[in-house]
Every structure is written in C-alpha cells, then in structure tokens.
PDB file of N, CA and C in Angstrom:
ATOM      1  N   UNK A   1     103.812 101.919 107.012  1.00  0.00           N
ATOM      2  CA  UNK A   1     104.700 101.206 106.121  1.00  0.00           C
ATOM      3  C   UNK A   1     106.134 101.636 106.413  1.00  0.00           C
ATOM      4  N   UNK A   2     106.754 100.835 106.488  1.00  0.00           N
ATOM      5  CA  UNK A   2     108.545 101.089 106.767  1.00  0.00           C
ATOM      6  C   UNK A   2     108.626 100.792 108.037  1.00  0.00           C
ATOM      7  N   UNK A   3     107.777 100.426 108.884  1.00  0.00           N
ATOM      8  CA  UNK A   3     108.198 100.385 110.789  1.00  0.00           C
ATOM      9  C   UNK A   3     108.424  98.884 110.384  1.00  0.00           C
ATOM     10  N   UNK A   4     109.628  99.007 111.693  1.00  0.00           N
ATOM     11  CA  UNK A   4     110.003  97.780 111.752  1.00  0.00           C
ATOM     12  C   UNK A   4     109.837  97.559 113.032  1.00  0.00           C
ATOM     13  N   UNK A   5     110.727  96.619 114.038  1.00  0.00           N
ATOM     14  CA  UNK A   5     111.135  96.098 115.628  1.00  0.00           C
ATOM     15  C   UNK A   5     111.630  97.376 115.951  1.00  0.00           C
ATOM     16  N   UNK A   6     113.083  98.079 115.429  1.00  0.00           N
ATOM     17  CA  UNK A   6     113.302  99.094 115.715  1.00  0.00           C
ATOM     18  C   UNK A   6     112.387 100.262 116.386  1.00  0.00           C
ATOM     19  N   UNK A   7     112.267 100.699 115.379  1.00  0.00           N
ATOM     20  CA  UNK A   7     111.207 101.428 115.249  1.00  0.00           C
ATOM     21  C   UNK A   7     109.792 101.410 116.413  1.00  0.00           C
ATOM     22  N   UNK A   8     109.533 100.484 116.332  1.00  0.00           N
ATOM     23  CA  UNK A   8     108.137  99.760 117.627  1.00  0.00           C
ATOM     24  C   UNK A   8     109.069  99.984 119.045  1.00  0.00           C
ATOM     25  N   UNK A   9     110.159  99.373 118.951  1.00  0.00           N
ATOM     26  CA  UNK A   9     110.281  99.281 120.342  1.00  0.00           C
ATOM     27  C   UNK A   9     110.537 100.346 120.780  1.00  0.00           C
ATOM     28  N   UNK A  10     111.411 101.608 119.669  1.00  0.00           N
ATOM     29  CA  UNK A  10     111.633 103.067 120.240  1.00  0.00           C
ATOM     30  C   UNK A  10     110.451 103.440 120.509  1.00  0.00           C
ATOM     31  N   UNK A  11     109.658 103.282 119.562  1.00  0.00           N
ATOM     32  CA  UNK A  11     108.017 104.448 120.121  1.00  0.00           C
ATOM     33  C   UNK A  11     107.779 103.765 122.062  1.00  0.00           C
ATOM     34  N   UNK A  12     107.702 102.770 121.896  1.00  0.00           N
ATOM     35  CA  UNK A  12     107.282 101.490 123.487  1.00  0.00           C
ATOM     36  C   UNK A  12     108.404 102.566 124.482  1.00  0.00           C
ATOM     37  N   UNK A  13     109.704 102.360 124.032  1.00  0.00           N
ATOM     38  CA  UNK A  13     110.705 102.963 125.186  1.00  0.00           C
ATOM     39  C   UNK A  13     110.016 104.424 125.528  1.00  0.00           C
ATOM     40  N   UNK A  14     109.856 105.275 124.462  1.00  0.00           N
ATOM     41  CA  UNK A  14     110.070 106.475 124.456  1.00  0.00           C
ATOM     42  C   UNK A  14     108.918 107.482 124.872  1.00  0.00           C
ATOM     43  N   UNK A  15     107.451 106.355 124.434  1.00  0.00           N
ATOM     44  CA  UNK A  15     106.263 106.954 124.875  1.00  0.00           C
ATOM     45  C   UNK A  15     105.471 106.236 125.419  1.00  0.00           C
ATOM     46  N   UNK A  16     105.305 105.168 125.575  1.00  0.00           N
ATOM     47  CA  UNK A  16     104.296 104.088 126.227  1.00  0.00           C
ATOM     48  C   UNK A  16     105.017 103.538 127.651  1.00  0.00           C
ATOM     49  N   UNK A  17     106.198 103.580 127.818  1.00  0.00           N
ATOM     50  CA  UNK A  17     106.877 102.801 129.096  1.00  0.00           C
ATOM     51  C   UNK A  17     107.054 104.210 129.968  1.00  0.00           C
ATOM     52  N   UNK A  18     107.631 105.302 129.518  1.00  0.00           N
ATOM     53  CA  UNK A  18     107.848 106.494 130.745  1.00  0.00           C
ATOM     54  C   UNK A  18     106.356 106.601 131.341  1.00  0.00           C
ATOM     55  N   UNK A  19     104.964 106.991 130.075  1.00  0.00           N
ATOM     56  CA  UNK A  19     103.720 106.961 131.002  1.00  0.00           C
ATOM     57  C   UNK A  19     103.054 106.255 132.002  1.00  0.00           C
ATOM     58  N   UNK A  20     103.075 104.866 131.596  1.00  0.00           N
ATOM     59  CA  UNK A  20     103.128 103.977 132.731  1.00  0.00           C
ATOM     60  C   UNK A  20     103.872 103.879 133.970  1.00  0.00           C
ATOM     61  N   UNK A  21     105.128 104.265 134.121  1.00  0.00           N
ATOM     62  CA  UNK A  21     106.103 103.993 135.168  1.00  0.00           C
ATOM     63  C   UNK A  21     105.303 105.613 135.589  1.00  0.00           C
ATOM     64  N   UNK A  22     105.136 106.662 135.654  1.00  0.00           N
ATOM     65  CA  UNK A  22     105.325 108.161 135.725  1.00  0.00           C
ATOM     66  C   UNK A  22     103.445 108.021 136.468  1.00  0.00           C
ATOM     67  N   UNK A  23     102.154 106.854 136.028  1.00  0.00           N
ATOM     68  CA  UNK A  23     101.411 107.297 136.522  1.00  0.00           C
ATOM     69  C   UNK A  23     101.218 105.583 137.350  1.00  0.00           C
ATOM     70  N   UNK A  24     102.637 104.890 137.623  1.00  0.00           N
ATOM     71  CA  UNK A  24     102.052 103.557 138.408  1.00  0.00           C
ATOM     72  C   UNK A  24     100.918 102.859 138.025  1.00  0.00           C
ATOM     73  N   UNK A  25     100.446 102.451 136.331  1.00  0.00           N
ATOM     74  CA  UNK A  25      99.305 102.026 136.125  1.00  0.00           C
ATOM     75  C   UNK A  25      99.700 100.378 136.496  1.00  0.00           C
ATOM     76  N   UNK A  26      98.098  99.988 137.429  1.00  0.00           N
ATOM     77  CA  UNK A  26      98.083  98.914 137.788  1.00  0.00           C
ATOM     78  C   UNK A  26      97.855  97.938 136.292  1.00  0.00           C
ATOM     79  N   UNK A  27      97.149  99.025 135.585  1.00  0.00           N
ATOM     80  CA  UNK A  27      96.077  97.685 134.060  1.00  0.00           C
ATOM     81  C   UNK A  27      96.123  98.445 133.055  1.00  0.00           C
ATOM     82  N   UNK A  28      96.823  97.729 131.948  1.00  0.00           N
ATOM     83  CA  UNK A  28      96.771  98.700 130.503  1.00  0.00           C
ATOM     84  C   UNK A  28      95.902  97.642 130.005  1.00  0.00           C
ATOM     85  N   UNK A  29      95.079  98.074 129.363  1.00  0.00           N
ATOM     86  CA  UNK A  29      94.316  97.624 128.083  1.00  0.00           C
ATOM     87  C   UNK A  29      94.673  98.502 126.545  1.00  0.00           C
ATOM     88  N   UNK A  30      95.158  96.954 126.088  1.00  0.00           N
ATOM     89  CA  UNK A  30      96.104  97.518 124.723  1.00  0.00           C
ATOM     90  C   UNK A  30      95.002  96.618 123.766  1.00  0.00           C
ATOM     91  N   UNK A  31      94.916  97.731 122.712  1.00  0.00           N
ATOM     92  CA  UNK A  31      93.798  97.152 121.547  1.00  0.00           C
ATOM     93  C   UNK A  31      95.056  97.516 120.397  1.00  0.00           C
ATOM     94  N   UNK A  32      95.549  96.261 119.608  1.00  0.00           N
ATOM     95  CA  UNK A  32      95.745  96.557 118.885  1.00  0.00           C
ATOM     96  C   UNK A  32      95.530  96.100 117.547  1.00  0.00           C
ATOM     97  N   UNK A  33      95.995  96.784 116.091  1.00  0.00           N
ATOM     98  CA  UNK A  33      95.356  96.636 114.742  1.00  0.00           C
ATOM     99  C   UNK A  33      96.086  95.439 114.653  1.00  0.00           C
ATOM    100  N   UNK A  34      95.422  94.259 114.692  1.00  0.00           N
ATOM    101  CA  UNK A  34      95.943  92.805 114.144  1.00  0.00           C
ATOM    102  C   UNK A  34      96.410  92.701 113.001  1.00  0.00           C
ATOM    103  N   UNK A  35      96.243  93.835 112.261  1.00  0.00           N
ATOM    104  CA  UNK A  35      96.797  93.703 110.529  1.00  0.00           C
ATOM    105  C   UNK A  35      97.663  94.547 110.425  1.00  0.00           C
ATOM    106  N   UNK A  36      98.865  95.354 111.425  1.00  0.00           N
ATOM    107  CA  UNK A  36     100.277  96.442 111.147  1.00  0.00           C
ATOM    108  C   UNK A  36     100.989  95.453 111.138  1.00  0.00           C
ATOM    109  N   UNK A  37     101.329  94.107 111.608  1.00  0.00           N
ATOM    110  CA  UNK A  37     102.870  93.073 111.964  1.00  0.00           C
ATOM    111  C   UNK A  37     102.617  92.468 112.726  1.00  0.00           C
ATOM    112  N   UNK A  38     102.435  91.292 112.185  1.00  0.00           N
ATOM    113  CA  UNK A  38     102.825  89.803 113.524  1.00  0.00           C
ATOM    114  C   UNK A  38     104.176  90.270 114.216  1.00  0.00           C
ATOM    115  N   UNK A  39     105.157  91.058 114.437  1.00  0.00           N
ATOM    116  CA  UNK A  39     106.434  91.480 115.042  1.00  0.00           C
ATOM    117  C   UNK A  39     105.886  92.651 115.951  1.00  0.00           C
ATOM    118  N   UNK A  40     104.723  93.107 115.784  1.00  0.00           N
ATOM    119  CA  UNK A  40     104.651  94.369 116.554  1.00  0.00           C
ATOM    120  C   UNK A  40     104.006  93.903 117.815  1.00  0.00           C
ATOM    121  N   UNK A  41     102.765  92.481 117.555  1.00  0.00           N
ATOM    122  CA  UNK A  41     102.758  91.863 118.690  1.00  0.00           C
ATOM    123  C   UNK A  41     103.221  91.340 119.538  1.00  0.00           C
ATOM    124  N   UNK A  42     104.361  90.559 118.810  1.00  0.00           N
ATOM    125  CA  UNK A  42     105.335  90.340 119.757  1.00  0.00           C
ATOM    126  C   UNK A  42     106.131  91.081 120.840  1.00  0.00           C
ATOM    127  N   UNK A  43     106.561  92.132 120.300  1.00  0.00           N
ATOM    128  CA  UNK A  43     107.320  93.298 120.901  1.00  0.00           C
ATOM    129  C   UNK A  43     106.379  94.211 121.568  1.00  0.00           C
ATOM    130  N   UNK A  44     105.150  94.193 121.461  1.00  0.00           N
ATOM    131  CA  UNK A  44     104.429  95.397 122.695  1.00  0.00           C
ATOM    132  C   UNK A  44     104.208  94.177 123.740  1.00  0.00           C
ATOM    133  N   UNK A  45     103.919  93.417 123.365  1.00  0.00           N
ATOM    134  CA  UNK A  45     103.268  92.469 124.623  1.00  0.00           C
ATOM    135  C   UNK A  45     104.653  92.495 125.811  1.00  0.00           C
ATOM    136  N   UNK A  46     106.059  91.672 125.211  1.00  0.00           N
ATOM    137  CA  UNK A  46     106.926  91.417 125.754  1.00  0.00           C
ATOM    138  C   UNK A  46     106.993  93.012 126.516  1.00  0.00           C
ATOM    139  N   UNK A  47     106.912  94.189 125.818  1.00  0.00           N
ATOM    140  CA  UNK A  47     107.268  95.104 126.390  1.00  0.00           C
ATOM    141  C   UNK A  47     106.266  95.485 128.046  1.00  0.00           C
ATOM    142  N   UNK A  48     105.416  95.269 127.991  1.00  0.00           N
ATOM    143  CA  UNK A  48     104.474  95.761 128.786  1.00  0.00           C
ATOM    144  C   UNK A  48     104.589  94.559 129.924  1.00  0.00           C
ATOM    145  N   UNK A  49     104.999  93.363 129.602  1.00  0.00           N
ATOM    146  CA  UNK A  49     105.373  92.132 130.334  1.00  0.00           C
ATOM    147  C   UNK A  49     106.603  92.366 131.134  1.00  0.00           C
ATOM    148  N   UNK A  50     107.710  92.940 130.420  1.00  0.00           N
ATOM    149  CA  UNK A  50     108.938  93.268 131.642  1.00  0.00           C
ATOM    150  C   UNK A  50     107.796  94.435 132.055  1.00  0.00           C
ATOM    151  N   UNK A  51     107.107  95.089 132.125  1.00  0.00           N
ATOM    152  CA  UNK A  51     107.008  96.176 133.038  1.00  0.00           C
ATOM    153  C   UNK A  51     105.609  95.786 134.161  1.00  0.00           C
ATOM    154  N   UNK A  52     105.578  94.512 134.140  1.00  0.00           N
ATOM    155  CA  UNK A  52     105.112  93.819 135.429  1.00  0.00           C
ATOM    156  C   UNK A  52     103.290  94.381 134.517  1.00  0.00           C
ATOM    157  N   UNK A  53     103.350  93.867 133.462  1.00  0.00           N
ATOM    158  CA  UNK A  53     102.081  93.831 133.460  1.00  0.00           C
ATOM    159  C   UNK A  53     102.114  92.529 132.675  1.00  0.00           C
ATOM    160  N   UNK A  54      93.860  92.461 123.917  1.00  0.00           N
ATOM    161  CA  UNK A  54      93.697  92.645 122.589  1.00  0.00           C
ATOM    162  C   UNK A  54      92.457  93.192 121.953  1.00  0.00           C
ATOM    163  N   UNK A  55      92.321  93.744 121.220  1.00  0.00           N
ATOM    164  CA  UNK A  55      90.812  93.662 120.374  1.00  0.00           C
ATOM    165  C   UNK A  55      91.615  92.898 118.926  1.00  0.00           C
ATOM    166  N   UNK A  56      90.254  92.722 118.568  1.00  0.00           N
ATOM    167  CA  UNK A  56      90.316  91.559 117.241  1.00  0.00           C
ATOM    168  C   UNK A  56      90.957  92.392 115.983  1.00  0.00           C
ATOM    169  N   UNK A  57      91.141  91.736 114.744  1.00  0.00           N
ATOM    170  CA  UNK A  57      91.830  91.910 113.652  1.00  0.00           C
ATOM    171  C   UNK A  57      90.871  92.560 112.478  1.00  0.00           C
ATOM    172  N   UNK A  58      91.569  92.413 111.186  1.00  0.00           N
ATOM    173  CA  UNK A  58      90.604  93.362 110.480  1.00  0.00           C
ATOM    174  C   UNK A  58      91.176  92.958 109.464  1.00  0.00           C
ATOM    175  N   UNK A  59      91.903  92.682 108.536  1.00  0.00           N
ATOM    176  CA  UNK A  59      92.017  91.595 107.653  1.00  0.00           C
ATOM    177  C   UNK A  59      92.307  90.028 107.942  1.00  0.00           C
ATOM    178  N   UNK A  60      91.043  89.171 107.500  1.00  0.00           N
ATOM    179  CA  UNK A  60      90.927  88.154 107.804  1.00  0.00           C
ATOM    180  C   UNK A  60      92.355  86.824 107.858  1.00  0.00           C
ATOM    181  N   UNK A  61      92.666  86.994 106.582  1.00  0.00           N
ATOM    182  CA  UNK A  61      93.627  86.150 106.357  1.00  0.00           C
ATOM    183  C   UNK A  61      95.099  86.704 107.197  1.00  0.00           C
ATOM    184  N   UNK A  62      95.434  87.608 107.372  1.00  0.00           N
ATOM    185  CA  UNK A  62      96.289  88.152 107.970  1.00  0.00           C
ATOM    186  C   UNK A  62      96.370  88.015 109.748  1.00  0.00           C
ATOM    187  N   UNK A  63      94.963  88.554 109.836  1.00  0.00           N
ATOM    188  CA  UNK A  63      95.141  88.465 111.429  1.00  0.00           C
ATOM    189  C   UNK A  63      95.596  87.354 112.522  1.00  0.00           C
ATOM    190  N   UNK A  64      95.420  86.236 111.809  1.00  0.00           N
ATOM    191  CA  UNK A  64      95.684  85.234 112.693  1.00  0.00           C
ATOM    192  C   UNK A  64      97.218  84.937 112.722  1.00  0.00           C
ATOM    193  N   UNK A  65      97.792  85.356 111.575  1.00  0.00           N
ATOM    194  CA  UNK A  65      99.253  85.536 112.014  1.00  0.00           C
ATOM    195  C   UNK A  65      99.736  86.445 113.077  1.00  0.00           C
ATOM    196  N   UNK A  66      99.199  87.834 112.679  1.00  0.00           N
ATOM    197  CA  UNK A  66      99.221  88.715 113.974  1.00  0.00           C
ATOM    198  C   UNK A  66      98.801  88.356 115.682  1.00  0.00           C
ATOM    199  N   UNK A  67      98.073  87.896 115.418  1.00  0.00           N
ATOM    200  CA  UNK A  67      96.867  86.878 116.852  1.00  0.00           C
ATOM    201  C   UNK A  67      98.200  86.339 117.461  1.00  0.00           C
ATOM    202  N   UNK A  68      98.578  85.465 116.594  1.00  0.00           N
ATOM    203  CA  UNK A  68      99.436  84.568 117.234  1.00  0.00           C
ATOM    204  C   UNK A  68     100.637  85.039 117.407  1.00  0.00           C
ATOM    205  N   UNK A  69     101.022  86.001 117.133  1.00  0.00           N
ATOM    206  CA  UNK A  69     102.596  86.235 117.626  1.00  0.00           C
ATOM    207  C   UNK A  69     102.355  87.543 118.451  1.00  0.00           C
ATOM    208  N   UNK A  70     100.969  88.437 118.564  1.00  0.00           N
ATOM    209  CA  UNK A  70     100.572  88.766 120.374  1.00  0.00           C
ATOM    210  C   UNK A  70     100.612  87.543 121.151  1.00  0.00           C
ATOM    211  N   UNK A  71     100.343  86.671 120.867  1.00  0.00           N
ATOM    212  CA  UNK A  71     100.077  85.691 122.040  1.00  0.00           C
ATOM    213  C   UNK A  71     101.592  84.924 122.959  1.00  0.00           C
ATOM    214  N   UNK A  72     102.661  85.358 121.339  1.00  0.00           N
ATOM    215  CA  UNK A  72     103.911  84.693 121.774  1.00  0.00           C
ATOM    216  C   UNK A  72     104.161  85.565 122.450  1.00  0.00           C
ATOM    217  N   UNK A  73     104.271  86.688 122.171  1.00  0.00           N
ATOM    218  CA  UNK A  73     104.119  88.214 123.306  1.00  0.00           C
ATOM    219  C   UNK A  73     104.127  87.748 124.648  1.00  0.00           C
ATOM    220  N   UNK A  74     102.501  87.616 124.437  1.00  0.00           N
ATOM    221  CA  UNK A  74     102.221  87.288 126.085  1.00  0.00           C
ATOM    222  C   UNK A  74     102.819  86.362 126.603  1.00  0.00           C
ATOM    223  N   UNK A  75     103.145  85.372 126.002  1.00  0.00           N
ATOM    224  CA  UNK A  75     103.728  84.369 126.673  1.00  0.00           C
ATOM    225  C   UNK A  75     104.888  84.381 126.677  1.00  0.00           C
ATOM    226  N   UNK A  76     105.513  85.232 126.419  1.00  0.00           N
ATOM    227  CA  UNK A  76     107.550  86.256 126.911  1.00  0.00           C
ATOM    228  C   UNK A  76     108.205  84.572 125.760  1.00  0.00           C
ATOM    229  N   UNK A  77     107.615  84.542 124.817  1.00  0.00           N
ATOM    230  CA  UNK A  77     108.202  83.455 124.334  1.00  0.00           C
ATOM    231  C   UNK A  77     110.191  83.788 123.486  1.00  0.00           C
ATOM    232  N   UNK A  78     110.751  83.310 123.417  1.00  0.00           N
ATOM    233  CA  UNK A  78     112.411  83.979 122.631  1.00  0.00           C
ATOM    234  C   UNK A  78     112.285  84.121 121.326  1.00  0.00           C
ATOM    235  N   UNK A  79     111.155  82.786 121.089  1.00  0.00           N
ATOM    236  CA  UNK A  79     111.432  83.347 119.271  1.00  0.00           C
ATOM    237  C   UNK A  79     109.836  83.053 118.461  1.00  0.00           C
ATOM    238  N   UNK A  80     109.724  83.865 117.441  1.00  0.00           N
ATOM    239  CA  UNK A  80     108.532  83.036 116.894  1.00  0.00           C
ATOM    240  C   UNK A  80     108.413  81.788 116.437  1.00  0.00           C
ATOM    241  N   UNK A  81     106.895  81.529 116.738  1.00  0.00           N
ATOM    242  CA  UNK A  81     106.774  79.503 116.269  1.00  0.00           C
ATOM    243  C   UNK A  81     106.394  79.601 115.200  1.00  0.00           C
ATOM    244  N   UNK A  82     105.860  80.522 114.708  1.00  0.00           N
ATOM    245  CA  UNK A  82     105.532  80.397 112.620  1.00  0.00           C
ATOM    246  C   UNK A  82     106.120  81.910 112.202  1.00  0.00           C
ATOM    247  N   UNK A  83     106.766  81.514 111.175  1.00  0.00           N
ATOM    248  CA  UNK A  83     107.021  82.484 110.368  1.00  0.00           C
ATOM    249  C   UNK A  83     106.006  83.320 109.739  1.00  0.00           C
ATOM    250  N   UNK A  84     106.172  85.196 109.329  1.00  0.00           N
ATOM    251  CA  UNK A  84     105.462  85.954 109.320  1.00  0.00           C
ATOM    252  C   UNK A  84     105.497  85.990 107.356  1.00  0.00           C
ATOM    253  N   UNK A  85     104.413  85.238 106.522  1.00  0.00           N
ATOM    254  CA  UNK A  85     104.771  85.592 105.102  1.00  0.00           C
ATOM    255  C   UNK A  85     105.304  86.627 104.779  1.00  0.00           C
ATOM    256  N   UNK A  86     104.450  88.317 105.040  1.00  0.00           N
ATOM    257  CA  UNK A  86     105.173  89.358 104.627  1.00  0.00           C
ATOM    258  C   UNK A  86     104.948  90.572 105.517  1.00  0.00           C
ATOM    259  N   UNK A  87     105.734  89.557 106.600  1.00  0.00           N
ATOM    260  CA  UNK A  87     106.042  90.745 107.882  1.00  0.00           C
ATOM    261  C   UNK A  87     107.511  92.179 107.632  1.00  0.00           C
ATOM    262  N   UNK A  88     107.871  91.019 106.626  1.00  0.00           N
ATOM    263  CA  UNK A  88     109.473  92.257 106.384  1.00  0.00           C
ATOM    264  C   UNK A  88     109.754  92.556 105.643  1.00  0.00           C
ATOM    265  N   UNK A  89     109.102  94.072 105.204  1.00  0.00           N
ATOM    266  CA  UNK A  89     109.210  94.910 104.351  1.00  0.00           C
ATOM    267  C   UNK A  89     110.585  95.807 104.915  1.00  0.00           C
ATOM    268  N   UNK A  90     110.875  96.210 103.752  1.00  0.00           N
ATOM    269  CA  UNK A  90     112.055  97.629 104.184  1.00  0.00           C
ATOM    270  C   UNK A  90     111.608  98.111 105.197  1.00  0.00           C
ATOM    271  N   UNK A  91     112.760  98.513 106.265  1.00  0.00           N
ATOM    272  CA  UNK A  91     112.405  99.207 107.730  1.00  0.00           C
ATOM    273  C   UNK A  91     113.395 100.575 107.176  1.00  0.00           C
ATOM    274  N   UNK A  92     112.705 101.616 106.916  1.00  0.00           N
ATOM    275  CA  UNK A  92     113.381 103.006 107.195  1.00  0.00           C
ATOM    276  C   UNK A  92     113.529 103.606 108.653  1.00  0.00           C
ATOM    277  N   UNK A  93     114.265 102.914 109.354  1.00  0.00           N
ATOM    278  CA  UNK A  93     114.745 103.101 110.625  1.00  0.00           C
ATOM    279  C   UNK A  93     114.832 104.932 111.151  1.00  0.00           C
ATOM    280  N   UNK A  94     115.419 105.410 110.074  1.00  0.00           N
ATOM    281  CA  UNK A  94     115.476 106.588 110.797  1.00  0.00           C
ATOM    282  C   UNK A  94     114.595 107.782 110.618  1.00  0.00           C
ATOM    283  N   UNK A  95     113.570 107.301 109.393  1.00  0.00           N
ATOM    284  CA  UNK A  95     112.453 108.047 109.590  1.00  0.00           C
ATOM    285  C   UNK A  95     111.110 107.693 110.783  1.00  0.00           C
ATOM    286  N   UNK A  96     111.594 106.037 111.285  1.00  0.00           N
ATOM    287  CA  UNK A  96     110.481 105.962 111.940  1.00  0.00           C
ATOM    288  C   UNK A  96     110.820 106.629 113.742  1.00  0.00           C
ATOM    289  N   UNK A  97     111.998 106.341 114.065  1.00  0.00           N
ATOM    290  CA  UNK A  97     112.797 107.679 115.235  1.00  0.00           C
ATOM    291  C   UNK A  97     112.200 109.138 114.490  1.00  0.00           C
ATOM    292  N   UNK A  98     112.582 109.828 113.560  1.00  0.00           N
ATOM    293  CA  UNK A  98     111.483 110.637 113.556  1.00  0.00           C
ATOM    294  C   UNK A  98     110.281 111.689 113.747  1.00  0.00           C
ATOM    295  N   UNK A  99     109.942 110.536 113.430  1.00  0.00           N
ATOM    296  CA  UNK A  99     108.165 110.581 113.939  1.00  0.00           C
ATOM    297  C   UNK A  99     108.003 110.345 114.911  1.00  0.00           C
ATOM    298  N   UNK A 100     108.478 109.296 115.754  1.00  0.00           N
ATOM    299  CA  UNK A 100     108.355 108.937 117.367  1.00  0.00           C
ATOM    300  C   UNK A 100     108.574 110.213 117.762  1.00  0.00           C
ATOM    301  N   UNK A 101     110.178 111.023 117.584  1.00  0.00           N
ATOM    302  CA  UNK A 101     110.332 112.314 118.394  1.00  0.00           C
ATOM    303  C   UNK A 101     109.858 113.024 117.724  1.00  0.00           C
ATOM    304  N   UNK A 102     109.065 113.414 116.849  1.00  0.00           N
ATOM    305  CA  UNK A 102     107.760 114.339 116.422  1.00  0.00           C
ATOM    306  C   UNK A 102     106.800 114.539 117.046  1.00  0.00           C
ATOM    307  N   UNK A 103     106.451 113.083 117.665  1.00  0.00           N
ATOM    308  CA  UNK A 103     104.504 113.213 118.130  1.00  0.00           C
ATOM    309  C   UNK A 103     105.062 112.673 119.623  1.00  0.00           C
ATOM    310  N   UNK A 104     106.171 112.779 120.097  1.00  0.00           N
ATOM    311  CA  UNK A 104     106.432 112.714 122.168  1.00  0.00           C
ATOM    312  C   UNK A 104     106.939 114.272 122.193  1.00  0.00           C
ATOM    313  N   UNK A 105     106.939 115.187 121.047  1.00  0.00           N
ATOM    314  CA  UNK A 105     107.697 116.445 121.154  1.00  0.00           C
ATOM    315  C   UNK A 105     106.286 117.459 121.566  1.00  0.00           C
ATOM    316  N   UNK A 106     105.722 116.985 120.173  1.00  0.00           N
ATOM    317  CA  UNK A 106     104.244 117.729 120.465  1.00  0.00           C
ATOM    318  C   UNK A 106     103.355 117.142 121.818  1.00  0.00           C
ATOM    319  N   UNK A 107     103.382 116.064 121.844  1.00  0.00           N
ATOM    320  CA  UNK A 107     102.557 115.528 123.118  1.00  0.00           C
ATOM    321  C   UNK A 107     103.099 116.376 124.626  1.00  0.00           C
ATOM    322  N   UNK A 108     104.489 116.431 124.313  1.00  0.00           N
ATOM    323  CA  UNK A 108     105.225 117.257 125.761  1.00  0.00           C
ATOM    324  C   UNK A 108     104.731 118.769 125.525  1.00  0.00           C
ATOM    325  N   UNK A 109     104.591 119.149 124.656  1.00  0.00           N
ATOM    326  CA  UNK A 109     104.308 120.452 124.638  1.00  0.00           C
ATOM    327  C   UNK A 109     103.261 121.093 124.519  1.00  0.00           C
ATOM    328  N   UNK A 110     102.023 119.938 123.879  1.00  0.00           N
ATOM    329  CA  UNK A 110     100.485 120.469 124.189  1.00  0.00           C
ATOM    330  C   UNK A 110      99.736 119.778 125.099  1.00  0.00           C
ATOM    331  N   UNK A 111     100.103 118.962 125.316  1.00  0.00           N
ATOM    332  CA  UNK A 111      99.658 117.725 126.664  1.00  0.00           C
ATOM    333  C   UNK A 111     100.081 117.741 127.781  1.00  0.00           C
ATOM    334  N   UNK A 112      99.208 118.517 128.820  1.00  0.00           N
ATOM    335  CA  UNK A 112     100.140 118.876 130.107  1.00  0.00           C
ATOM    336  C   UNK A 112     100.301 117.587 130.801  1.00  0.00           C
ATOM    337  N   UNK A 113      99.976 116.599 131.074  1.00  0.00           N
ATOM    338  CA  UNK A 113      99.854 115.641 131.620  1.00  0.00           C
ATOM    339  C   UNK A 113     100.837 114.727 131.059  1.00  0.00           C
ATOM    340  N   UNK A 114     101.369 115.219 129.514  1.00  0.00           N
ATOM    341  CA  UNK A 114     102.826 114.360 129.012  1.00  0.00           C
ATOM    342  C   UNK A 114     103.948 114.803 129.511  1.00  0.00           C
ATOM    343  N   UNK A 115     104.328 116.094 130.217  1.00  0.00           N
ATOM    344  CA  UNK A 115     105.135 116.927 130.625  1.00  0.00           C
ATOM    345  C   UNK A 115     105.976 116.013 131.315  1.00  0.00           C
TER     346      UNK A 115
END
C-alpha cells in the first residue's frame, strides 16, 4: 500500500535491471500478483521490453484490469486504454525509495551473487 509508478520503477532501475544486464539473461519469466496495480503492469513489462526482452490473478474482479494493462506493457503501448477504478491511492514516495534501498542493501551484503 502507498507504491506508486515511482516507486515500481525505482525498485525495476535499482534491482531487477542491474541483475539482468550483470548476468546477460537471455529469458526472464516474471509472475506477477495481478491484484498490486494495473500501473505496475504496465511499468515492469515496458521495463524489461527496453531491456531487449505472467501467472494469473487472484482477485477476480480486479485482475482483469491488471491483465490488461500487463498486456499494454507488453505491447510498449504510451498510454492506458481503460482507466484503473482504484489504482491511485496516496503514493508515499519516499518511504517506498526506502525500502527499495533497504532490501538491495541487505541483498548486497548477504547475497554474494548481488555483490
């Protein structure tokens, strides 16, 4: 609760894009919770798409909003084609930076392979 675009795309910059570039992965398989934000699909897909590259949902009524704006993802689309009912809650921006540099701090320091 409180993540916003911000927020998503720092965690993507900060911990999901250096690992990939750092181990040349040819194939990510990304499962993600169809019920955190129709915005979060959007923004991992696009993300993993500039970098030259689903599992299903879990609240019913919700997911297919989510579904579909991974899919705009994938398809590097500019803007969404349906609006998200209650995708935008308050974004506490600087608690969700954070936590990102909380858990890439610990990952560098107990995860030799995050080094």
């Amino acid at each position: 609760m409180g993540q916003g675009d911000e927020g998503y795309a720092y965690a993507m910059d900060e911990m999901v894009v250096p690992v990939v570039h750092k181990y040349e992965l040819d194939l990510v398989v990304l499962v993600v919770g169809q019920d955190s934000s129709a915005d979060y699909g959007i923004l991992l897909c696009s993300s993993l798409i500039q970098m030259e590259g689903n599992e299903g949902g879990y609240h019913i009524t919700y997911s297919t909003y989510c579904l579909h704006a991974t899919l705009e993802g994938v398809l590097n689309l500019p803007a969404p084609l349906l609006s998200d009912p209650i995708a935008f809650y308050p974004e506490d921006k600087a608690f969700s930076l954070k936590v990102v540099d909380a858990i890439n701090w610990h990952w560098k320091e107990s995860i030799s392979f995050m080094s």
